[in-house]
N, C-alpha and C. Protein backbone atom coordinates (compact mmCIF):
# COMPACT_ATOMS: atom_id res chain seq x y z
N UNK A 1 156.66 141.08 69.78
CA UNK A 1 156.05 141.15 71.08
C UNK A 1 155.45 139.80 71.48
N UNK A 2 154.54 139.01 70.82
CA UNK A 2 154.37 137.87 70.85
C UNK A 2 155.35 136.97 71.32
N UNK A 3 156.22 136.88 70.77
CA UNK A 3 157.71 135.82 71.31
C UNK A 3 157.75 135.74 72.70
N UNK A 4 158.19 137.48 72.95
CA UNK A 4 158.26 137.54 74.50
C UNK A 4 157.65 137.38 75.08
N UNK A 5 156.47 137.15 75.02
CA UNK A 5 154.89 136.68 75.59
C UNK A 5 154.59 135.37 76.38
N UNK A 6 155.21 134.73 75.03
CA UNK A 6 155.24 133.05 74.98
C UNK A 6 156.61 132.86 75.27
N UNK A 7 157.64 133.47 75.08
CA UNK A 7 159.21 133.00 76.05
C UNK A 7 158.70 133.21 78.08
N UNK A 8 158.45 134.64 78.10
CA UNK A 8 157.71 135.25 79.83
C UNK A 8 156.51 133.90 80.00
N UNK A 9 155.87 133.55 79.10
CA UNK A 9 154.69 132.38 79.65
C UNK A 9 155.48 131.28 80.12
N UNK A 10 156.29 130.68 79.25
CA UNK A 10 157.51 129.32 79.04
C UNK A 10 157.84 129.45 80.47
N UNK A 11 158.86 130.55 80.43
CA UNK A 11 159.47 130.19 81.53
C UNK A 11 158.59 130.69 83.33
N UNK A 12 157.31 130.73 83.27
CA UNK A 12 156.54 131.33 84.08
C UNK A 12 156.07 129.85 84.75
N UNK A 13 155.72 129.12 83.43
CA UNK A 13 155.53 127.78 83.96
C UNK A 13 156.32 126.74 84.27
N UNK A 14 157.33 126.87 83.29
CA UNK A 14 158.91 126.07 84.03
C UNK A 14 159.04 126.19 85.83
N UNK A 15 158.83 127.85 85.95
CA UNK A 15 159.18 128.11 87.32
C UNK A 15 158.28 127.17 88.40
N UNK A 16 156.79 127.69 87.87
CA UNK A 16 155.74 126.68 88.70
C UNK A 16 155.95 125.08 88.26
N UNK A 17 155.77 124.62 87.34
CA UNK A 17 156.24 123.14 87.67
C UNK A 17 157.49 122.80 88.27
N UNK A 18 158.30 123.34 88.45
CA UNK A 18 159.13 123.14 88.90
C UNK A 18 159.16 122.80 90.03
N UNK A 19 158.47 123.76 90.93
CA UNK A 19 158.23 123.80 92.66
C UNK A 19 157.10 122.73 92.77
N UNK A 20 156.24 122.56 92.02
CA UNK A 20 155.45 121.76 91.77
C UNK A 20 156.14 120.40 91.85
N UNK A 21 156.29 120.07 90.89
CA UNK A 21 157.31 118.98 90.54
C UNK A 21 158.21 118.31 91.43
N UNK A 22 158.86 119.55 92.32
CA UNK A 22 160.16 118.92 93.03
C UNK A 22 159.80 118.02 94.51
N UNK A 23 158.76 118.58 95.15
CA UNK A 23 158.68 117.54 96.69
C UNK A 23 158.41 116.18 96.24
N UNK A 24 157.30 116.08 94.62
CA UNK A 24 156.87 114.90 94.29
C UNK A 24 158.28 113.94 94.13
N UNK A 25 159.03 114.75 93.66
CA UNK A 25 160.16 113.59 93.02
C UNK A 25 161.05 113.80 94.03
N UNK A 26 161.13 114.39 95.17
CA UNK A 26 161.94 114.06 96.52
C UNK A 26 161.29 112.97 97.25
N UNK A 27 159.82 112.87 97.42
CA UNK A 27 159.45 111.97 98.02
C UNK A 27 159.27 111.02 97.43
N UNK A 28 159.30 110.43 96.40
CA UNK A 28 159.65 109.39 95.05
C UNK A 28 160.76 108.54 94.80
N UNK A 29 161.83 109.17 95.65
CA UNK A 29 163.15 108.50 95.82
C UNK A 29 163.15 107.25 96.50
N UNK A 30 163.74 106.13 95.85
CA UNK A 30 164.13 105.02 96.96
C UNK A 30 164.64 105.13 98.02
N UNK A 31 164.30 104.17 99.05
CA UNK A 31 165.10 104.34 100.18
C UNK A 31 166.27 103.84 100.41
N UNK A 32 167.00 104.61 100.85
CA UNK A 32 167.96 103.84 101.23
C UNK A 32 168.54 103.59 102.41
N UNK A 33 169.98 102.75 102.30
CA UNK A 33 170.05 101.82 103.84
C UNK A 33 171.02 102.65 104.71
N UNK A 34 171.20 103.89 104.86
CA UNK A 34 171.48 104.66 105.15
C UNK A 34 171.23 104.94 106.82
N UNK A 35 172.06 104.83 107.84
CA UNK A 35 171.88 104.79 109.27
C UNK A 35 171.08 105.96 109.52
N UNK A 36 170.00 105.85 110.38
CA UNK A 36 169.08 107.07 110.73
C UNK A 36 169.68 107.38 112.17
N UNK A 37 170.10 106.83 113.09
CA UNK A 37 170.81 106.91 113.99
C UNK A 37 171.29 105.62 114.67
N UNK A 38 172.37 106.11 115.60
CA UNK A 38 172.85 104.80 116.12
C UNK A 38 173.52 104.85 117.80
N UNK A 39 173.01 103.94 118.46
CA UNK A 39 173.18 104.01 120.13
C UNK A 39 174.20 103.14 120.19
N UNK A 40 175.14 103.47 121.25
CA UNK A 40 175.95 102.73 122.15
C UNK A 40 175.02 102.29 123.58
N UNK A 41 175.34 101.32 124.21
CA UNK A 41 174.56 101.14 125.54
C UNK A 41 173.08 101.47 125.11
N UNK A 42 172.32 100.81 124.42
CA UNK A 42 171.25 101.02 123.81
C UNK A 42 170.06 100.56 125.15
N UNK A 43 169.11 101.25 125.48
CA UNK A 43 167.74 100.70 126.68
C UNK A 43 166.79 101.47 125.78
N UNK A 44 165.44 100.18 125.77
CA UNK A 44 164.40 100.65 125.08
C UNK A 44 163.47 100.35 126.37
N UNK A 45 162.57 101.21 126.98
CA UNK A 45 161.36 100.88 128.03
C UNK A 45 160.42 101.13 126.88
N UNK A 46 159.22 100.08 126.94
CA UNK A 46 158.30 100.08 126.43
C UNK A 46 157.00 100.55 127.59
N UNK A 47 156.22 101.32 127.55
CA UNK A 47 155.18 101.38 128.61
C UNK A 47 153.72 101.43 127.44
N UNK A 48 152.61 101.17 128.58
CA UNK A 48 151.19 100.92 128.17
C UNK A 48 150.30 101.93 128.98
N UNK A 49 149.34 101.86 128.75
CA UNK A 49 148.42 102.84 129.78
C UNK A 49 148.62 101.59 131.48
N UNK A 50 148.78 100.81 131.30
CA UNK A 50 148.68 100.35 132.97
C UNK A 50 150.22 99.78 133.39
N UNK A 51 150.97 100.98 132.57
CA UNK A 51 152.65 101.17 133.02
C UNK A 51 153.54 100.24 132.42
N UNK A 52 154.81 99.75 133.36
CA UNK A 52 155.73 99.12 131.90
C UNK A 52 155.02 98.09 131.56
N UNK A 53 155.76 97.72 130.19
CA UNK A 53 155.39 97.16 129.14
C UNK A 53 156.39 95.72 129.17
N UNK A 54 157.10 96.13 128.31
CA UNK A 54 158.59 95.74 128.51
C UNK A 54 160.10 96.06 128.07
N UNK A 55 161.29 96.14 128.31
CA UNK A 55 162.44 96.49 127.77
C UNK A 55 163.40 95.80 127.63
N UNK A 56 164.30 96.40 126.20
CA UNK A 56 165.03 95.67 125.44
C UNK A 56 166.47 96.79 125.83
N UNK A 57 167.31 95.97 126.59
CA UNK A 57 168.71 97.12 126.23
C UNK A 57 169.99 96.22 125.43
N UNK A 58 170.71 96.77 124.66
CA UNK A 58 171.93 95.60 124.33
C UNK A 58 173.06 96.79 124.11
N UNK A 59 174.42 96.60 123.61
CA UNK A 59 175.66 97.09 123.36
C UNK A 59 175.45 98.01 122.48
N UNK A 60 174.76 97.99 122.03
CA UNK A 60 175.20 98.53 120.06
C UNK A 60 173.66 98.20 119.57
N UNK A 61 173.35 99.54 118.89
CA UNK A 61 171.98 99.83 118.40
C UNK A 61 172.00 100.69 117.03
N UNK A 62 171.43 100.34 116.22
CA UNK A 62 171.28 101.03 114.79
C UNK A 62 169.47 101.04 114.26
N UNK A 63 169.43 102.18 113.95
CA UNK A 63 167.82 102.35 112.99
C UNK A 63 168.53 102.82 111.94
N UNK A 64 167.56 101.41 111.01
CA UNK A 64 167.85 101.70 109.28
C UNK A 64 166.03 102.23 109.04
N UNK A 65 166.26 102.10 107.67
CA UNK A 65 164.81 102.80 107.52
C UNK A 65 163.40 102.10 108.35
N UNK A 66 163.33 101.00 108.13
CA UNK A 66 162.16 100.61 109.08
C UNK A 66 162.62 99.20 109.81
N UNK A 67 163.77 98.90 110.14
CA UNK A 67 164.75 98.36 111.23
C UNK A 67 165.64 98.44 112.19
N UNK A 68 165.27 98.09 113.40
CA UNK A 68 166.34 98.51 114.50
C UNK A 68 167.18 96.84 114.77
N UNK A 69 168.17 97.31 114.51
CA UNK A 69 169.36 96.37 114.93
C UNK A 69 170.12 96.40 115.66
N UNK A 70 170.14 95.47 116.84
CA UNK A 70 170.49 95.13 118.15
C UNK A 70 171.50 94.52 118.71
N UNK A 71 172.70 94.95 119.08
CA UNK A 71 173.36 93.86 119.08
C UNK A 71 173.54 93.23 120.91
N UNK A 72 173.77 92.07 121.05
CA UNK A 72 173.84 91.34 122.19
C UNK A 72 172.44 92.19 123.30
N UNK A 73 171.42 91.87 122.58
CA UNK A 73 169.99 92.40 123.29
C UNK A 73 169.76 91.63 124.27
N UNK A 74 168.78 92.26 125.47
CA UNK A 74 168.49 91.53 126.78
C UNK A 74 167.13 92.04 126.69
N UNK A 75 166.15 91.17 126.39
CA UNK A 75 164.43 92.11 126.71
C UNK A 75 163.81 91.33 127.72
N UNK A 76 163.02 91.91 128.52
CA UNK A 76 162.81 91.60 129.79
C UNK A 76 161.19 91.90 129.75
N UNK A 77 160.13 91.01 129.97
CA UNK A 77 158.86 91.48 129.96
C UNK A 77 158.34 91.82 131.91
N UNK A 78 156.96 92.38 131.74
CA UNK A 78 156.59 92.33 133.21
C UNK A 78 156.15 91.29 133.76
N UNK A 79 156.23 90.00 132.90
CA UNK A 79 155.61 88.77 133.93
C UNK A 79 157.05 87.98 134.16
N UNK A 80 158.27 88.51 133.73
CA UNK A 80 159.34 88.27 133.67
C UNK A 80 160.61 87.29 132.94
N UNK A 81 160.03 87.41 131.70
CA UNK A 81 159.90 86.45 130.42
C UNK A 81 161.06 87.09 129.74
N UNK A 82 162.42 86.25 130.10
CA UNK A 82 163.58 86.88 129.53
C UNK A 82 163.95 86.40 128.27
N UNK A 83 164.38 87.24 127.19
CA UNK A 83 165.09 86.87 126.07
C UNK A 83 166.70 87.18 125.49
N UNK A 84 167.06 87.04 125.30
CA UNK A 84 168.66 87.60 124.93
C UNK A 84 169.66 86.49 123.30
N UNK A 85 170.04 87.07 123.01
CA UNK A 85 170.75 86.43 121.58
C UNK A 85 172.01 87.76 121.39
N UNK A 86 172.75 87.58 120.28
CA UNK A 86 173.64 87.99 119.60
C UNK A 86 173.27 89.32 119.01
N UNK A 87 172.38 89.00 118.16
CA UNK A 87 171.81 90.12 117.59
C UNK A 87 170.04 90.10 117.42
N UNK A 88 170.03 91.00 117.43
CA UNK A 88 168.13 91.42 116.89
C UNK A 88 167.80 92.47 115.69
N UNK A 89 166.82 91.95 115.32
CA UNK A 89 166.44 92.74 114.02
C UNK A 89 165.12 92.91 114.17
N UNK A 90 164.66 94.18 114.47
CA UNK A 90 163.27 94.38 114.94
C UNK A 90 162.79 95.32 113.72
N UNK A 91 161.72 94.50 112.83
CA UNK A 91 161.27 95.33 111.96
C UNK A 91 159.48 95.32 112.16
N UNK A 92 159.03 96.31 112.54
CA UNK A 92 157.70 96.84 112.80
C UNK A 92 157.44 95.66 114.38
N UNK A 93 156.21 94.63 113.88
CA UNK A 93 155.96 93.75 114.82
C UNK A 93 157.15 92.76 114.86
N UNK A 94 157.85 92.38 114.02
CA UNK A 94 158.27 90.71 113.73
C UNK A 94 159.64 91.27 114.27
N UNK A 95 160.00 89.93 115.53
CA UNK A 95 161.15 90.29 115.94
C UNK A 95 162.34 88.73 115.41
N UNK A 96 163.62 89.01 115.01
CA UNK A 96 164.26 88.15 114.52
C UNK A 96 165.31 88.02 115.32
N UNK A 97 165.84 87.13 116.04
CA UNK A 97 166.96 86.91 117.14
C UNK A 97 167.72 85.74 116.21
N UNK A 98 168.89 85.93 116.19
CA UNK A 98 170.09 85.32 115.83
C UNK A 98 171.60 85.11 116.74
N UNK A 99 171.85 83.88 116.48
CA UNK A 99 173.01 83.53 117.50
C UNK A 99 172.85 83.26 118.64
N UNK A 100 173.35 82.10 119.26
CA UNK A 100 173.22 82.08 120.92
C UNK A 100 171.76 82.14 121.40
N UNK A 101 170.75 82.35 120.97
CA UNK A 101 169.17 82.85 121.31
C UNK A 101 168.81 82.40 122.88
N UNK A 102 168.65 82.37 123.64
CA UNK A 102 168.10 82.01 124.78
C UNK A 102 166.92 82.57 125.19
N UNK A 103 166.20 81.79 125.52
CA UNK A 103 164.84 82.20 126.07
C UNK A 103 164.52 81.80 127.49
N UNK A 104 163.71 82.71 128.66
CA UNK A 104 163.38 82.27 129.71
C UNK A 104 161.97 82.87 129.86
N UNK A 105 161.16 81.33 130.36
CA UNK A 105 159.82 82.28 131.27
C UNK A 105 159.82 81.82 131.73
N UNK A 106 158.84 82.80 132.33
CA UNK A 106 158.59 82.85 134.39
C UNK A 106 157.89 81.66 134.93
N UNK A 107 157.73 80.71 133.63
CA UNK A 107 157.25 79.31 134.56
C UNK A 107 158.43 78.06 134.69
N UNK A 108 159.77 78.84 134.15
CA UNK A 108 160.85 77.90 134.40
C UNK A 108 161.40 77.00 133.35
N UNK A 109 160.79 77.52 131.86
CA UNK A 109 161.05 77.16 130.66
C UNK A 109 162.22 77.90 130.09
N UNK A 110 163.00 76.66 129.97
CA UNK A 110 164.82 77.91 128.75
C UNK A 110 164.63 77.16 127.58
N UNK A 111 164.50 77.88 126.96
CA UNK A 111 165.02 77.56 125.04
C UNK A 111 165.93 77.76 124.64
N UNK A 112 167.00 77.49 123.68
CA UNK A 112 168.52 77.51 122.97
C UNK A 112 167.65 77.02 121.68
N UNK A 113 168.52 77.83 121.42
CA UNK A 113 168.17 78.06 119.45
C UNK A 113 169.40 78.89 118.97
N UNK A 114 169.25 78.76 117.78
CA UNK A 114 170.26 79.88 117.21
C UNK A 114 169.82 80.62 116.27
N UNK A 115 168.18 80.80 115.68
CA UNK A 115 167.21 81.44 114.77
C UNK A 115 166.09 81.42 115.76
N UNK A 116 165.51 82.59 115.96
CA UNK A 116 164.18 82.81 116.70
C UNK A 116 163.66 83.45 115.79
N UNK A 117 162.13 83.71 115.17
CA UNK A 117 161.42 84.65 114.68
C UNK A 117 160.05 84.86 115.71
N UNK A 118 159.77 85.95 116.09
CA UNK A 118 158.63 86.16 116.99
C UNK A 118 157.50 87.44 116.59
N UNK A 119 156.19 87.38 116.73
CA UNK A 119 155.53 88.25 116.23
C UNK A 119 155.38 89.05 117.28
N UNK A 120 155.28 89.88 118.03
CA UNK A 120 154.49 90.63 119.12
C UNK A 120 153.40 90.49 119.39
N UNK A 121 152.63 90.80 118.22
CA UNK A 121 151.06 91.05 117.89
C UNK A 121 150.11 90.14 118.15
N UNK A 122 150.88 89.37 117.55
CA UNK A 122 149.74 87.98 117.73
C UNK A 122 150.67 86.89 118.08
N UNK A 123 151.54 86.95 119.00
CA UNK A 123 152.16 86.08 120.14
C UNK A 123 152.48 84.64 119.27
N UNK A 124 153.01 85.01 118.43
CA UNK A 124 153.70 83.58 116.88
C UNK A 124 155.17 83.98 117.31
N UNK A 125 155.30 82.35 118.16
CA UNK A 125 156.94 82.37 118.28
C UNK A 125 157.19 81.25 117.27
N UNK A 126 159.22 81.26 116.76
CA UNK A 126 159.38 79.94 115.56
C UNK A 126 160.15 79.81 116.20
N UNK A 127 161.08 78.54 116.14
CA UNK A 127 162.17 78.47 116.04
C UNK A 127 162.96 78.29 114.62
N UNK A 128 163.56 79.20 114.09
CA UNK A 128 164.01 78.80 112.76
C UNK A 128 165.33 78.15 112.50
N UNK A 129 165.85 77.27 113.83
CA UNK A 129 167.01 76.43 113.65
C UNK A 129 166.84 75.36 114.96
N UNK A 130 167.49 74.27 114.74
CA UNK A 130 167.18 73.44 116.02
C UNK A 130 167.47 73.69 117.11
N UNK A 131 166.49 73.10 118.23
CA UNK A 131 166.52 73.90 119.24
C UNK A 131 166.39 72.79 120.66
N UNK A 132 166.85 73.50 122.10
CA UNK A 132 166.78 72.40 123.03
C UNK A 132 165.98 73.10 123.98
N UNK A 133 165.30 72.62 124.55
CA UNK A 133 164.19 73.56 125.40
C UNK A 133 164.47 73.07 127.09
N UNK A 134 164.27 73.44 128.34
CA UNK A 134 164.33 72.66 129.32
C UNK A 134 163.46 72.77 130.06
N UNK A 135 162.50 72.46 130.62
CA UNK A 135 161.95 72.26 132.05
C UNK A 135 162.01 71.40 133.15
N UNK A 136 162.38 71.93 133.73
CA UNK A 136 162.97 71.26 134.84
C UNK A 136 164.07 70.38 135.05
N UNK A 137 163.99 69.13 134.93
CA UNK A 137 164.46 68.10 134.77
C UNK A 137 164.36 67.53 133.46
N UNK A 138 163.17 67.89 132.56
CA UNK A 138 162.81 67.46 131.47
C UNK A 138 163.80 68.06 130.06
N UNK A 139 164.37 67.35 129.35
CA UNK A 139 164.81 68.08 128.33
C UNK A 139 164.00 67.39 127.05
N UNK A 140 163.92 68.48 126.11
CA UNK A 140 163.49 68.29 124.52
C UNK A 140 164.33 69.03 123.70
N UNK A 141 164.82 67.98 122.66
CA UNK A 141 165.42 68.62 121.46
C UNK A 141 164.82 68.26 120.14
N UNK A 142 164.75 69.39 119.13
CA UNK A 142 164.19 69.27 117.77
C UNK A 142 164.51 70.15 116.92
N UNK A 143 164.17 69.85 115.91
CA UNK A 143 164.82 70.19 114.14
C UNK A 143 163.92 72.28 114.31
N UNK A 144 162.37 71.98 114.67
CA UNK A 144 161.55 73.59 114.48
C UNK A 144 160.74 73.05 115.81
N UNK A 145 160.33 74.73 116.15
CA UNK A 145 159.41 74.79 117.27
C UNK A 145 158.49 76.11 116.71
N UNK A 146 156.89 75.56 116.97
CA UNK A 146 155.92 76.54 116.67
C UNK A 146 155.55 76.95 118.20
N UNK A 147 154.92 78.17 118.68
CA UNK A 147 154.22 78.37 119.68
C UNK A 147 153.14 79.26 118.95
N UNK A 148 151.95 79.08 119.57
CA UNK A 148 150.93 80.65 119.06
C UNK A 148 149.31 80.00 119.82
N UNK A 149 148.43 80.94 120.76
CA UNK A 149 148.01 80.41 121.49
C UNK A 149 147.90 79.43 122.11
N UNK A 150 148.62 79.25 122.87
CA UNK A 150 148.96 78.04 123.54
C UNK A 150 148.76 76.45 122.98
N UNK A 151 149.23 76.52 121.96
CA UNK A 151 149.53 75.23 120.99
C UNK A 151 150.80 75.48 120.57
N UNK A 152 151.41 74.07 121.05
CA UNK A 152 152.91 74.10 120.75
C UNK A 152 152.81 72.68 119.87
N UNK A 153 154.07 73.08 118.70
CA UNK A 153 154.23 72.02 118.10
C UNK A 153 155.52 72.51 117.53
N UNK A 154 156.23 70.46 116.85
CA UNK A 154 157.28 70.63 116.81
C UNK A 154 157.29 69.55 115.58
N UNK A 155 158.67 69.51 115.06
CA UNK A 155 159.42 68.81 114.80
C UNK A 155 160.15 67.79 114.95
N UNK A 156 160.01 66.46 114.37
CA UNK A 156 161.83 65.44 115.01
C UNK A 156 162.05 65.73 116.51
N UNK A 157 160.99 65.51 117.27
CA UNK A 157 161.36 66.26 118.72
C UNK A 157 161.62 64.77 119.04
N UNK A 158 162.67 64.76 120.00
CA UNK A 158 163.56 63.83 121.21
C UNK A 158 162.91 64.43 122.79
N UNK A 159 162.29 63.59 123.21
CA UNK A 159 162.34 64.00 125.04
C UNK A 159 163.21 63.42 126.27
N UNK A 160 163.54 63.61 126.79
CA UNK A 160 163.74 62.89 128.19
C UNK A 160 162.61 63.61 129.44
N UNK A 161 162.29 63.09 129.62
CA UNK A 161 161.21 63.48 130.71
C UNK A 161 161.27 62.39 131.90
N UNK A 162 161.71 63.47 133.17
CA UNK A 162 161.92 62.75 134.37
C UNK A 162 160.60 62.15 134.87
N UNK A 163 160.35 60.91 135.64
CA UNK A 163 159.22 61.10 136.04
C UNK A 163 159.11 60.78 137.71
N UNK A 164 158.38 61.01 138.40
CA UNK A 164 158.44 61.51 139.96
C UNK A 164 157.90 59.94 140.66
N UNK A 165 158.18 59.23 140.86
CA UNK A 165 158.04 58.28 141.60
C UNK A 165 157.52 58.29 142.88
């Protein structure tokens, strides 16, 4: 009688660790790179409490586990601060633009790059490949470009700068 006691206990607790046991080691699993979903004709509107924000639409859209990948993206802010490249890799804040990169703002500044890294959060733009910038008449080319509160700095920078006579 004993045996069966301690066999009925055994497997009484097998059963409970078991259920026990199992969400821990489901949620314990690595992640993997496994598509969570994926858009054609991809539009992202971003809004705030005092309305839009800004939006990103491109061709071809994929979420991996904590990355959305973009392809031929167009993001458009409300002071009208255009960006567009090849591809994007948006993981949490840090946005990564590759290929072709172009940049426009609304004070008449274009950038060409072919590596952008940009923070959202705290407004840290890079250039992570050389880059030609234009205003106006003025052109600059260089090896890196920093932006982040309005301190810009660079690299090996070349200017031509028109001047108004």
């Amino acid at each position: 009688m004993r045996i069966e006691i301690l066999f009925f206990l055994g497997f009484v607790g097998a059963v409970i660790l078991g259920f026990v046991l199992k969400p821990y080691l489901i949620d314990k699993k690595e992640p993997s790179n496994k598509i969570e979903f994926e858009f054609v004709n991809f539009n992202l509107i971003q809004t705030n409490k005092d309305g839009f924000k800004s939006s990103i639409i491109g061709d071809y859209a994929q979420k991996y586990n904590d990355m959305l990948l973009v392809q031929n993206p167009l993001a458009v802010d409300k002071e009208g601060n255009e960006v567009q490249s090849k591809e994007a890799k948006i993981i949490g804040d840090d946005i990564y633009l590759d290929e072709d990169v172009i940049i426009k703002t609304s004070r008449g500044v274009v950038l060409y790059s072919q590596a952008v890294f940009y923070n959202s959060v705290q407004q840290y733009f890079e250039s992570l490949a050389p880059f030609e910038a234009l205003y106006g008449e003025h052109i600059f080319v260089g090896e890196r470009l920093w932006y982040q509160d309005g301190v810009l700095d660079s690299t090996n920078i070349k200017a031509t700068i028109k001047a108004n006579r």
